[in-house]
Structure formats: structure tokens, C-alpha cells
Protein backbone atom coordinates (compact mmCIF):
# COMPACT_ATOMS: atom_id res chain seq x y z
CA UNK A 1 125.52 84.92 109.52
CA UNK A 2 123.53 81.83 108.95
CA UNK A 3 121.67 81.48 105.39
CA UNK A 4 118.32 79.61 105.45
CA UNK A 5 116.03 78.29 102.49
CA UNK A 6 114.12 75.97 104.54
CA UNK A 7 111.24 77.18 106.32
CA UNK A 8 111.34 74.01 108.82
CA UNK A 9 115.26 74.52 109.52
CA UNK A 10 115.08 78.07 110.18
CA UNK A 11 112.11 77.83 112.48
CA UNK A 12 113.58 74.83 114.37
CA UNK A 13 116.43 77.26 114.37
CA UNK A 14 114.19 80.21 116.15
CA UNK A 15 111.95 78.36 118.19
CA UNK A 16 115.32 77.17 120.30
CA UNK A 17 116.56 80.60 120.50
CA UNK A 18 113.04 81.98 121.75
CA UNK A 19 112.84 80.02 124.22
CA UNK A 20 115.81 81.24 125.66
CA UNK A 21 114.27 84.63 125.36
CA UNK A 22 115.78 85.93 122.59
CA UNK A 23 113.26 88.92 120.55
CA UNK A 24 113.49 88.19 116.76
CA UNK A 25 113.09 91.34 114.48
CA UNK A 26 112.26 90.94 110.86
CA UNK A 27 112.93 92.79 107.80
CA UNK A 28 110.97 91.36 104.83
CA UNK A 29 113.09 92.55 101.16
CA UNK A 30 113.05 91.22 97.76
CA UNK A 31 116.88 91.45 97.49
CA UNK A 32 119.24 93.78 96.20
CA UNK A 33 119.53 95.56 98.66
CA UNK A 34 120.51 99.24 99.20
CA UNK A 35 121.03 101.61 101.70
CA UNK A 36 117.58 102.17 102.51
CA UNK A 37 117.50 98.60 103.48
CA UNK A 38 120.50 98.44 105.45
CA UNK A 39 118.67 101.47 107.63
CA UNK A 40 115.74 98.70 108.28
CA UNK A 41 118.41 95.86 109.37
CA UNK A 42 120.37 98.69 111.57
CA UNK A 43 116.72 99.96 113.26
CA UNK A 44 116.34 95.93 114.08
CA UNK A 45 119.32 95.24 115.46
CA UNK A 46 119.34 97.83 117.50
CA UNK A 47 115.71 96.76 118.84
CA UNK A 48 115.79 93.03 119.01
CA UNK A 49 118.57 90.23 119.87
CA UNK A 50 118.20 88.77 116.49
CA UNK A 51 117.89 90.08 113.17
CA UNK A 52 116.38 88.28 110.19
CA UNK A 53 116.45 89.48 106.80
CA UNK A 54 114.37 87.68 104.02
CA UNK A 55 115.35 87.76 100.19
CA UNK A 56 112.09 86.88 98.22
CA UNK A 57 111.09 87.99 94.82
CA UNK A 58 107.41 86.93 95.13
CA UNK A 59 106.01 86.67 92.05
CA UNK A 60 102.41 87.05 93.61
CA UNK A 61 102.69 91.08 93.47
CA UNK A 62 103.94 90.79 89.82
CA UNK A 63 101.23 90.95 87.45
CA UNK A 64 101.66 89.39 83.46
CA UNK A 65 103.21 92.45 82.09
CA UNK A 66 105.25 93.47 85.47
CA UNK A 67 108.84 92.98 85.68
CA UNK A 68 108.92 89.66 87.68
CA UNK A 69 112.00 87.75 85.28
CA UNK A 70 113.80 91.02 85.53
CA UNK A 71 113.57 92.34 88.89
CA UNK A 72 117.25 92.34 90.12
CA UNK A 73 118.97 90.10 91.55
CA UNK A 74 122.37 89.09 93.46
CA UNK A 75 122.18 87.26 96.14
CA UNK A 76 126.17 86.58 96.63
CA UNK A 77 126.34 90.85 97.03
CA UNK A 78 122.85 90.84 99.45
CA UNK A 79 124.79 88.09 101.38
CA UNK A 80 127.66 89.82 101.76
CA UNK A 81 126.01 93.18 102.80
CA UNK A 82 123.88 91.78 105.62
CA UNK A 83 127.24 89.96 107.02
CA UNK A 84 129.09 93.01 107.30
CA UNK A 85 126.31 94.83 108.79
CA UNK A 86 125.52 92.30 111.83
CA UNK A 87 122.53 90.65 110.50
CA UNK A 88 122.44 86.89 112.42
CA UNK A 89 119.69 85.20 109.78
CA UNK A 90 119.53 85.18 105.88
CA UNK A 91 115.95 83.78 104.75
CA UNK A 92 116.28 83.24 101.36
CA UNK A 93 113.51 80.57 100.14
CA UNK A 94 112.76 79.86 96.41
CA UNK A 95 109.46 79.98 95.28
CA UNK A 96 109.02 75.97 95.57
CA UNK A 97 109.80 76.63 99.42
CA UNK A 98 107.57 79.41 99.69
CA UNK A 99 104.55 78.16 96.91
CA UNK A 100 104.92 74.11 97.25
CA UNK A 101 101.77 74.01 96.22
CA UNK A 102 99.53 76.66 94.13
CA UNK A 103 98.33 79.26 96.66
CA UNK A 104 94.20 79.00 97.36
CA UNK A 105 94.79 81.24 100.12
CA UNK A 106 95.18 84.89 99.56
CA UNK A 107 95.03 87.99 102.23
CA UNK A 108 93.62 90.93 100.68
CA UNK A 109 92.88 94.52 102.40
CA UNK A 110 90.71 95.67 99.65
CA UNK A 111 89.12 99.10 100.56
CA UNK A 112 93.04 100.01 101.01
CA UNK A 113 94.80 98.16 98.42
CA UNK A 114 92.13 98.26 95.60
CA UNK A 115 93.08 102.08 94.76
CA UNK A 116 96.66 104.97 94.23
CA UNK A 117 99.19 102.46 93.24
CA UNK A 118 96.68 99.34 93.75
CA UNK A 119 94.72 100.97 90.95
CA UNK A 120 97.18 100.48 88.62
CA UNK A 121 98.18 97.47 89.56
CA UNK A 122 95.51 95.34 90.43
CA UNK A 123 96.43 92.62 92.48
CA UNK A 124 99.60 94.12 93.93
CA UNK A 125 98.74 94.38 97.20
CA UNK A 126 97.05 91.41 97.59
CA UNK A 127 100.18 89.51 96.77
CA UNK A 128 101.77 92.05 99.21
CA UNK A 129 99.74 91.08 101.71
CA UNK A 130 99.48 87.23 101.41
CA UNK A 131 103.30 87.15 101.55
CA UNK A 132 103.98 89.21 104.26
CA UNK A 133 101.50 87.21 106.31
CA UNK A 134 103.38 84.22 105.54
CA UNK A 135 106.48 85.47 106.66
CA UNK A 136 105.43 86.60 109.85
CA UNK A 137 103.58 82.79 110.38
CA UNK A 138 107.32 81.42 109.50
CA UNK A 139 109.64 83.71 111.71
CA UNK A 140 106.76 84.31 113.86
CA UNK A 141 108.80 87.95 114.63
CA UNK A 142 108.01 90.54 117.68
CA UNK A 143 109.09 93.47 115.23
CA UNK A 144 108.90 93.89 111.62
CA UNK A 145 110.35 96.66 110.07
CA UNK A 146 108.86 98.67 106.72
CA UNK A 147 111.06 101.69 104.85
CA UNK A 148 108.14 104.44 104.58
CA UNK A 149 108.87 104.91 100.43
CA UNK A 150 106.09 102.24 100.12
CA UNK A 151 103.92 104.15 102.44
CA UNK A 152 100.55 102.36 100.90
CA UNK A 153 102.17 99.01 101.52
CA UNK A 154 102.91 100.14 104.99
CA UNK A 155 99.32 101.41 106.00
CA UNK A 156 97.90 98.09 104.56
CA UNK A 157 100.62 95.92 106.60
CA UNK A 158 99.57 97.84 109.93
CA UNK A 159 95.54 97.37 108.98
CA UNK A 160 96.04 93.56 108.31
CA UNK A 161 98.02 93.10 111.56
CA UNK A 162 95.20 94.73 113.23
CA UNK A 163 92.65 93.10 112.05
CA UNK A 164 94.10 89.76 111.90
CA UNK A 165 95.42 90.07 115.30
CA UNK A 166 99.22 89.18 114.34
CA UNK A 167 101.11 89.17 117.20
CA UNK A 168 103.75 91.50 115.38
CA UNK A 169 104.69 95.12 115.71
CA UNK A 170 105.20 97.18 112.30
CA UNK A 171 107.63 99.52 112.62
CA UNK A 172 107.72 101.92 109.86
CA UNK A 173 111.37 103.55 109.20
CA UNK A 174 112.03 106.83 107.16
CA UNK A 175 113.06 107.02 103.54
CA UNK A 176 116.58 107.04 102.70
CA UNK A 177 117.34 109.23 99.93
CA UNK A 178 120.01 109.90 97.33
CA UNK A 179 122.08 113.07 97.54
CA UNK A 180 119.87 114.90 95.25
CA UNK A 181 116.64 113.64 96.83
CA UNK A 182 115.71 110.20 95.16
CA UNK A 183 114.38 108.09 97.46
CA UNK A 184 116.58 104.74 97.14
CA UNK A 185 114.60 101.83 95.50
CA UNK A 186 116.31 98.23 93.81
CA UNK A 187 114.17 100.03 90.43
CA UNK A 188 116.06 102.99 90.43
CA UNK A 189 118.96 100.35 88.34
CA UNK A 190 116.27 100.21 85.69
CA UNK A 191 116.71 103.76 84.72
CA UNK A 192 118.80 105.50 81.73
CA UNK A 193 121.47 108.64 82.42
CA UNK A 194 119.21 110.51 81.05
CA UNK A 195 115.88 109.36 82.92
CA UNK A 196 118.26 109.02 86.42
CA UNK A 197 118.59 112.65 85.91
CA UNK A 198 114.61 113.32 85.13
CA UNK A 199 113.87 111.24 88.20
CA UNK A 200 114.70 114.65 90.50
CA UNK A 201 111.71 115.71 89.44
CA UNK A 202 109.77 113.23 91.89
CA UNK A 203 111.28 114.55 95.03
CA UNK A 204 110.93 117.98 93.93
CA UNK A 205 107.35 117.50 92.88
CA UNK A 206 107.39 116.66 97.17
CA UNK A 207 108.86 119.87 97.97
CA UNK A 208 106.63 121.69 95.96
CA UNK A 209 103.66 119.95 97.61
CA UNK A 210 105.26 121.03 101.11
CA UNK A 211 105.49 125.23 100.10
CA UNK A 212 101.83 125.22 98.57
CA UNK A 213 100.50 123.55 101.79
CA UNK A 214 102.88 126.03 103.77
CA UNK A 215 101.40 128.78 102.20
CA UNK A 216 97.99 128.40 102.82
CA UNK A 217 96.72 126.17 99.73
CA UNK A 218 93.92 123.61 101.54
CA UNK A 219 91.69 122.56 98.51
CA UNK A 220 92.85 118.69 97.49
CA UNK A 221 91.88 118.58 93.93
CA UNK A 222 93.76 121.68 93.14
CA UNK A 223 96.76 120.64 94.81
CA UNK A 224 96.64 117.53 92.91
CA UNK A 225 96.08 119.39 89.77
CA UNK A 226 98.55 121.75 90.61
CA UNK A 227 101.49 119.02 91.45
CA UNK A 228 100.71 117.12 87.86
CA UNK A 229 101.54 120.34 86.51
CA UNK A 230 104.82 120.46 87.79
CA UNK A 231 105.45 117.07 86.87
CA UNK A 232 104.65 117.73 83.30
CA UNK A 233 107.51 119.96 83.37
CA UNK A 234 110.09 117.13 83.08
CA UNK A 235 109.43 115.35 79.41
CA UNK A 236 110.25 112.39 80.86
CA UNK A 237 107.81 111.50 83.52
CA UNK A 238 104.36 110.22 83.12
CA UNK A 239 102.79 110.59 86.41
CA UNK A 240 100.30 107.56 87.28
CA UNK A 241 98.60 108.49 90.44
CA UNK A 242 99.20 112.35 92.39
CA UNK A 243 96.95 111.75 95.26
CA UNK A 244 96.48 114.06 98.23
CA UNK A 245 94.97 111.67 100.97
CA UNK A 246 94.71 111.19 104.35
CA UNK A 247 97.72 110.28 106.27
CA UNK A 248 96.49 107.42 108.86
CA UNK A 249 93.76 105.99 106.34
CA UNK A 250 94.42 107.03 102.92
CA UNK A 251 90.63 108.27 102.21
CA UNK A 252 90.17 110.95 100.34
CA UNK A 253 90.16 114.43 102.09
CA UNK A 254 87.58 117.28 101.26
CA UNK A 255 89.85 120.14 102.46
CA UNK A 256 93.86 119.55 103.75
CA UNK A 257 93.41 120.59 108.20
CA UNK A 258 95.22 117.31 109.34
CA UNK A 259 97.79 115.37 107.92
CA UNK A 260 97.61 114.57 104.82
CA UNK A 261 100.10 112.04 102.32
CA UNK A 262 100.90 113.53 99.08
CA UNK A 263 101.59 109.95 97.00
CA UNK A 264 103.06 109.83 93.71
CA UNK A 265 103.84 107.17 91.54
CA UNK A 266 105.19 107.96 87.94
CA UNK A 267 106.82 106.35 85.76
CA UNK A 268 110.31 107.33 83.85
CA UNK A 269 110.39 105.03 80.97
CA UNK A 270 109.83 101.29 81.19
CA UNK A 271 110.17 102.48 85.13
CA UNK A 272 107.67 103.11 88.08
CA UNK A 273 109.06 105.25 90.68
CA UNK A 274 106.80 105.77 93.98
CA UNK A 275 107.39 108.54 96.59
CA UNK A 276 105.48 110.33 99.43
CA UNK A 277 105.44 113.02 102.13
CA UNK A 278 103.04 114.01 104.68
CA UNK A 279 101.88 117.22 104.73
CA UNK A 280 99.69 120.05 106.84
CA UNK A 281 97.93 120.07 109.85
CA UNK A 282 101.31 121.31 111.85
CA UNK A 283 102.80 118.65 110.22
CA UNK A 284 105.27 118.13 107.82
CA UNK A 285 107.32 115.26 107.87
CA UNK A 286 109.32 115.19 104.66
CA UNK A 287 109.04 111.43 104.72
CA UNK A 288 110.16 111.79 107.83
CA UNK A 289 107.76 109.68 110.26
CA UNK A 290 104.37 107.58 109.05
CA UNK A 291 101.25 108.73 110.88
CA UNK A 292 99.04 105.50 112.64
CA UNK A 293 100.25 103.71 115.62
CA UNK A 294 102.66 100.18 115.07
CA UNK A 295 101.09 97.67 116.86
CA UNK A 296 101.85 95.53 119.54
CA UNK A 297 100.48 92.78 121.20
């Protein structure tokens, strides 16, 4: 595995093997990496010739009081992961490679990133946005590859490549959970014993979402209402956002006949922990498959 921080080097580096006719596959990641992201490298390899994984903590999602200077890190372990697992390219720029120069230019998908988790971070997805736009101008990718946990981020990537008309098709992979349900996340290392053991109630505020809808419950609010119930049932958790929206375009929903995404985010301590499912209209996908077409061009 080669290990880039240049963007000129490692697009002299892909431009030769393109035009051999090699398909590049991408998998953006802000490091410390997990399971969940090795499922993302194997879904590329197995689609494309090469595989390129990029390591970048961009500090343009990260508002003031966010956890930028603490977000892990360890790139010597990442390194070592994506070798053993067949990855060809390491993109791992610093934030003078990416940000020579302060950024003027920023991609933003308001109507979509302005609300749920963009709500309480303002700015988030903007910075979300801006960077994964730059990636894909760098590796210039056919595939990119998305874990479905950040199901918001993955609805906004889709909308900008659409609208931008990015020559890129998002592929959106299923969330990889722990053995008692916790979807994997580089955040979950932030949490106590005793928090790690609250955090079951996130998937199982999921489940319960899935036997309400099952049994007949179609009214939005009150599943909403009814979900931040449950949640206040673990001491622990301070739910930020239960949303009940809809599953292609994340509007709100006046009754639950198609698919809808249940979305939590909630936070366990000094924590924020975000999960989903989609749910109803002969649908339930227990984070298994993300409505809305990947696009190709």
C-alpha cells in the first residue's frame, strides 16, 4: 500500500493508472478506523481495481466547542489496517495540504443540512459537504462509498452529486453494529463503562420504533413523542433530535404510508451518538439499505 499526503503526487499517481483503465473507488474517513469502515474498503475493492482510502480530520465540520483537538487519532494503526485488508492508496493530507490557503469556497445543501443533526450543529454539513467535494475533484473517483450510520450526511452527499453533476457514484453501505446493537462509530472511544453500557439504549430506541410502526402506529409526532419516552428511560441519555422523516428526502411526513427514517442523535455524556432505521411502507430495513438511487454518470 502506497501512503500519499500530496494531492499533486497522488493524482499524477491516478491519472497514469486511469488511463490504463483502471476504476478508482473511494472511501472518504477521518481515521481511526473500525470495522464499519473496513466494510466500506471491502464493498470497494470488490467493485473497483483500486481502492483509496482518505484519513482527514477536517476541521471545517468542527464547530468552536466540537471536539476537533480530540477527535482520535492513530494513523500508524489506520495504516496498518488498510494494508492488511488490500487497500492499494492511503490519502492522508494535513490540513496545510488540504487548506493552503483559507477556504472562500464552501458547498452547502442548505434545505437538507440546515436541520436533525444540522440543527444542532450549524455548519456541520456544510463543512461535510465542501470536503467531500474536494476529495472527489482530487481522486476524481467512479465510486465513493458512505456507511449508512450518517444517513443525513449520505442523503446530502447524493443531492450535491446530483445537482452539481459530479461524475461520481455514492454508494451507501449498511451499518455495522456491535454485538449488542451499537452501531460502530471512532466516538464510541469517548464513552465511560458506565455510559458504553447506557448507549444500548439507542439501538433499542430503533427497535422500538420498528414494533410501533409494525403494529399499526402511523401518526409522526406521536411516534416521536413516544420514542423520547423510551429514551428517557436510560438516565444517561439526552436525546437531541428523534425525528420521523421521510426516507429519500428527509421532509417531514404528515402520516408514516412510505418509508420513513427514524433519526436519532443523543448524546451520552460529553458524547453524541447518531443512529437510524427506515421504517413502514412494506419496508423495514433495520439500517439495512438507504432509500434514493446512487448516481452515476
Amino acid at each position: 500500500m502506497r501512503v500519499f499526503s500530496s494531492i499533486d503526487e497522488l493524482r499524477h499517481t491516478l491519472d497514469a493508472l486511469k488511463r490504463q483503465g483502471r476504476t478508482v473507488g473511494l472511501v472518504p474517513t477521518m481515521g481511526y478506523l473500525h470495522a464499519g469502515h473496513m466494510e466500506l474498503g471491502a464493498r470497494a475493492r470488490a467493485e473497483n481495481d483500486i481502492v483509496v482510502v482518505s484519513i482527514f480530520v477536517n476541521p471545517l465540520q468542527f464547530g468552536p466547542a466540537e471536539d476537533l483537538s480530540r477527535y482520535p487519532r492513530d494513523l500508524e494503526r489506520d495504516a496498518a489496517m488498510l494494508k492488511q485488508a488490500g487497500v492499494n492508496f492511503l490519502f492522508s493530507p494535513g490540513v496545510e495540504d488540504m487548506y493552503p490557503q483559507p477556504m472562500l469556497t464552501v458547498v452547502d445543501v442548505p434545505d437538507l443540512g440546515h436541520e436533525l443533526e444540522g440543527a444542532v450543529r450549524p455548519g456541520h454539513f456544510a463543512g461535510v459537504a465542501t470536503v467531500v467535494n474536494k476529495l472527489f475533484n482530487i481522486v476524481q473517483p467512479q465510486t465513493a462509498y458512505f456507511g449508512e450510520k450518517d444517513y443525513q450526511q449520505v442523503v446530502i452527499i447524493k443531492r450535491m452529486v446530483d445537482d452539481l453533476a459530479v461524475p461520481v457514484r455514492v454508494i451507501s453501505v449498511p451499518t455495522v453494529r456491535d454485538a449488542d446493537g451499537l452501531a460502530l462509530s471512532s466516538r464510541n472511544v469517548y464513552l465511560s463503562e458506565a455510559e458504553r453500557r447506557a448507549a444500548v439504549i439507542v439501538p433499542q430506541t430503533l427497535d422500538e420504533a420498528e414494533r410501533l410502526v409494525a403494529g399499526g402506529l402511523t401518526d409522526p409526532a406521536e411516534l416521536e413523542a413516544k420514542l423520547t419516552a423510551f429514551l428517557s428511560r436510560e438516565p444517561l441519555a439526552k436525546p437531541e433530535v428523534v425525528a420521523v422523516r421521510d426516507a429519500s428526502t428527509l421532509q417531514p411526513v404528515a402520516s408514516i404510508k412510505e418509508p420513513v427514517v427514524v433519526a436519532l442523535f443523543v448524546r451520552l455524556g460529553s458524547t453524541r451518538l447518531l443512529d437510524n432505521r427506515v421504517v413502514g411502507g412494506n419496508r423495514v430495513s433495520g439500517g439495512r439499505g438507504l432509500p434514493g438511487k446512487g448516481v452515476t454518470r
